[in-house]
C-alpha atoms as a PDB file:
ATOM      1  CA  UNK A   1      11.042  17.978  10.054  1.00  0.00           C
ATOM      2  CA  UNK A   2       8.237  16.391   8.082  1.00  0.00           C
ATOM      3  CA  UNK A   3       4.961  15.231   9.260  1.00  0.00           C
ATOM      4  CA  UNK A   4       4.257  11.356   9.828  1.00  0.00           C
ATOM      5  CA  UNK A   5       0.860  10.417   8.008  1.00  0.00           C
ATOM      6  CA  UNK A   6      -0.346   7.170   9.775  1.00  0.00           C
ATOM      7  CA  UNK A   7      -3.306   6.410   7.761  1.00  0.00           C
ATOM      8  CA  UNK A   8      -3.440   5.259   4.151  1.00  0.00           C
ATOM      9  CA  UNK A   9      -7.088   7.176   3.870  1.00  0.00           C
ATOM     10  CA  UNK A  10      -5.301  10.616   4.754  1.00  0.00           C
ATOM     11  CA  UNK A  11      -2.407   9.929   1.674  1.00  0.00           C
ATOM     12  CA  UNK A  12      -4.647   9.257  -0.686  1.00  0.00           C
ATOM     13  CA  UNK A  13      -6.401  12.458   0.299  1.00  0.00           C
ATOM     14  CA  UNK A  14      -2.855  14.091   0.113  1.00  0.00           C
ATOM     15  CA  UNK A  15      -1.845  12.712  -3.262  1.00  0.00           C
ATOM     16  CA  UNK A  16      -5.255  14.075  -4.359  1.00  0.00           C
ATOM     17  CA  UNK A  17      -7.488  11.770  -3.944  1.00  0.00           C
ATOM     18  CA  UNK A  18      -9.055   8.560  -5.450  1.00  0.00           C
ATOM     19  CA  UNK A  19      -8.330   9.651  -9.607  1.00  0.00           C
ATOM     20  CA  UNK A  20      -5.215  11.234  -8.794  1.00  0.00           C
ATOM     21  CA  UNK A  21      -3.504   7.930  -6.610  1.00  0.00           C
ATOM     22  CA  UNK A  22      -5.274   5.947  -9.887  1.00  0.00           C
ATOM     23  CA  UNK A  23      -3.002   7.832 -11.847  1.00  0.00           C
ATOM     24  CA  UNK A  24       0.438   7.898  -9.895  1.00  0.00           C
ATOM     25  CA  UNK A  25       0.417   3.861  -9.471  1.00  0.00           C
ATOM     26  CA  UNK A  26      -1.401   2.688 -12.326  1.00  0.00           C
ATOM     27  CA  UNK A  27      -4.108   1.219 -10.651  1.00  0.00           C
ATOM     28  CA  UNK A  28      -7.570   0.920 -10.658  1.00  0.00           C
ATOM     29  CA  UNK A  29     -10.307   2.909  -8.784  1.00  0.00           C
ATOM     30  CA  UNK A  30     -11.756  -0.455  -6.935  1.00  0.00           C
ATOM     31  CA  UNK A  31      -7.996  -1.259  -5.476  1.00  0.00           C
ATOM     32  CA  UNK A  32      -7.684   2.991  -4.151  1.00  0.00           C
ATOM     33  CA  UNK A  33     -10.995   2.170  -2.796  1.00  0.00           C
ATOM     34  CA  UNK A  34     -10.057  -1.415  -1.059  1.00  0.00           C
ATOM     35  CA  UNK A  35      -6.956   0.435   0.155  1.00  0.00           C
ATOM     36  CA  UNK A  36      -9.465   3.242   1.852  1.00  0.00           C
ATOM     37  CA  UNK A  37     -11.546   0.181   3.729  1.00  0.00           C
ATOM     38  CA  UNK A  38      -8.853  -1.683   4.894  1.00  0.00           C
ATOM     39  CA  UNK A  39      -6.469   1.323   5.724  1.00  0.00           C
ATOM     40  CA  UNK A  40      -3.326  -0.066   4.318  1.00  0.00           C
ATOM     41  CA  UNK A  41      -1.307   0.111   1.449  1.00  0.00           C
ATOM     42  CA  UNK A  42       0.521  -2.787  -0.874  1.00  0.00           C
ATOM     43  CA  UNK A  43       4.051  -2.820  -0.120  1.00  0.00           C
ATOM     44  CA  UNK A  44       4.840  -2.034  -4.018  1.00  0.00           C
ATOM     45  CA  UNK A  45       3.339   1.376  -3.364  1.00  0.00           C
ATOM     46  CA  UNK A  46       5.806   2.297  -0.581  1.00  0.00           C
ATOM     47  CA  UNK A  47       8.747   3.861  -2.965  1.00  0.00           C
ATOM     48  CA  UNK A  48       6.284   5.883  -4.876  1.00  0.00           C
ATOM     49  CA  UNK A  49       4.173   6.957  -2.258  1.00  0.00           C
ATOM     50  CA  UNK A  50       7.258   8.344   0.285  1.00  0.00           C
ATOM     51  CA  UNK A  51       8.705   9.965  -2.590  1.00  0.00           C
ATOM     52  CA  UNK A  52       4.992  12.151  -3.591  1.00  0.00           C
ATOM     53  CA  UNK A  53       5.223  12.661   0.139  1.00  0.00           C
ATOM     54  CA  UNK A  54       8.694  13.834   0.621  1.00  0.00           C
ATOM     55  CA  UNK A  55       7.835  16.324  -2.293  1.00  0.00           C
ATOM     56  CA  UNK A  56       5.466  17.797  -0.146  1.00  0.00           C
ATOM     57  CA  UNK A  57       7.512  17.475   3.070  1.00  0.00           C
ATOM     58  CA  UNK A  58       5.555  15.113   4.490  1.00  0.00           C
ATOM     59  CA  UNK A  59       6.162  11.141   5.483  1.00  0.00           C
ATOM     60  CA  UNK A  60       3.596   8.300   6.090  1.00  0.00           C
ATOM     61  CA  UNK A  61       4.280   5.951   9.322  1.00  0.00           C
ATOM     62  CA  UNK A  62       5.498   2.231   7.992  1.00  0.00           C
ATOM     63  CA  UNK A  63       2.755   0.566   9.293  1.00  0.00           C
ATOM     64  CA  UNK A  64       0.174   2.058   6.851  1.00  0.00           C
ATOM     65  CA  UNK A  65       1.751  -0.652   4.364  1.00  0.00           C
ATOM     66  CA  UNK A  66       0.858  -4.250   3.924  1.00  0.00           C
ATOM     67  CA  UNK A  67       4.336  -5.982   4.625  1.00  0.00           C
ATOM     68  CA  UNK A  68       3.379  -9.558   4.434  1.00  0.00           C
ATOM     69  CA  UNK A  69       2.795 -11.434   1.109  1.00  0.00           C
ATOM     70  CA  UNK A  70      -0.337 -13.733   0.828  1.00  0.00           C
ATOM     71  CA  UNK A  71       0.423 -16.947  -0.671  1.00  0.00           C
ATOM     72  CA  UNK A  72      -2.151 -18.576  -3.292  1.00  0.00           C
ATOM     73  CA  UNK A  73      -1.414 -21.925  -1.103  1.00  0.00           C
ATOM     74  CA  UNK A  74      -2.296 -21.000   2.194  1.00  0.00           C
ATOM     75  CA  UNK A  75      -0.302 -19.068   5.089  1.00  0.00           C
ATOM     76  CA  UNK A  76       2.001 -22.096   5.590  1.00  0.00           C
ATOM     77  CA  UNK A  77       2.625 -23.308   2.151  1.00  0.00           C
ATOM     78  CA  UNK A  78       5.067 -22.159  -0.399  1.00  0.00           C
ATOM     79  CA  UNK A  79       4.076 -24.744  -2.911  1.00  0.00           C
ATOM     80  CA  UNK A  80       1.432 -27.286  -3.661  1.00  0.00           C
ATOM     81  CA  UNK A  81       3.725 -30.307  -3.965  1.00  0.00           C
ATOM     82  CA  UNK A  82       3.385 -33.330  -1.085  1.00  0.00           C
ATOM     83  CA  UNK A  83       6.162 -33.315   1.332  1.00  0.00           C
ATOM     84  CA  UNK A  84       8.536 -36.286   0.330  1.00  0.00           C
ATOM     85  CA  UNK A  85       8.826 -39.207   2.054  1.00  0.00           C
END
């Protein structure tokens, strides 16, 4: 049985930290770091990330992603057109 990693500080530290996660996602430094403040991951992460972990026999808790998309427009608003009418 694996172990569950609930915090997105403690799999960056498993992947190796900051230079290493840089490298696996193709990301900057600044967004590893914004992922250690706010203790969550981006949901495009989540297939590479479980499979490092799985490698290692280890699994990270669902809620260390961020599920919900943020919408240039606002949290109501898919689009910037008037309603008709």
């Amino acid at each position: 049985m694996s172990r569950q990693i609930t915090k997105a500080s403690d799999i960056i530290e498993v992947l190796g930290g900051t230079k290493a996660t840089c490298n696996l996602l193709g990301v900057t430094g600044q967004a590893v770091s914004h992922w250690r403040v706010s203790d969550l991951l981006p949901s495009h992460t989540y297939p590479i990330v479980q499979s490092e972990l799985m490698k290692r026999g280890l699994s990270a808790d669902l809620s260390v992603w961020r599920w919900d998309r943020r919408s240039k427009f606002g949290p109501d608003r898919k689009t910037n057109a008037s309603p008709a009418g």
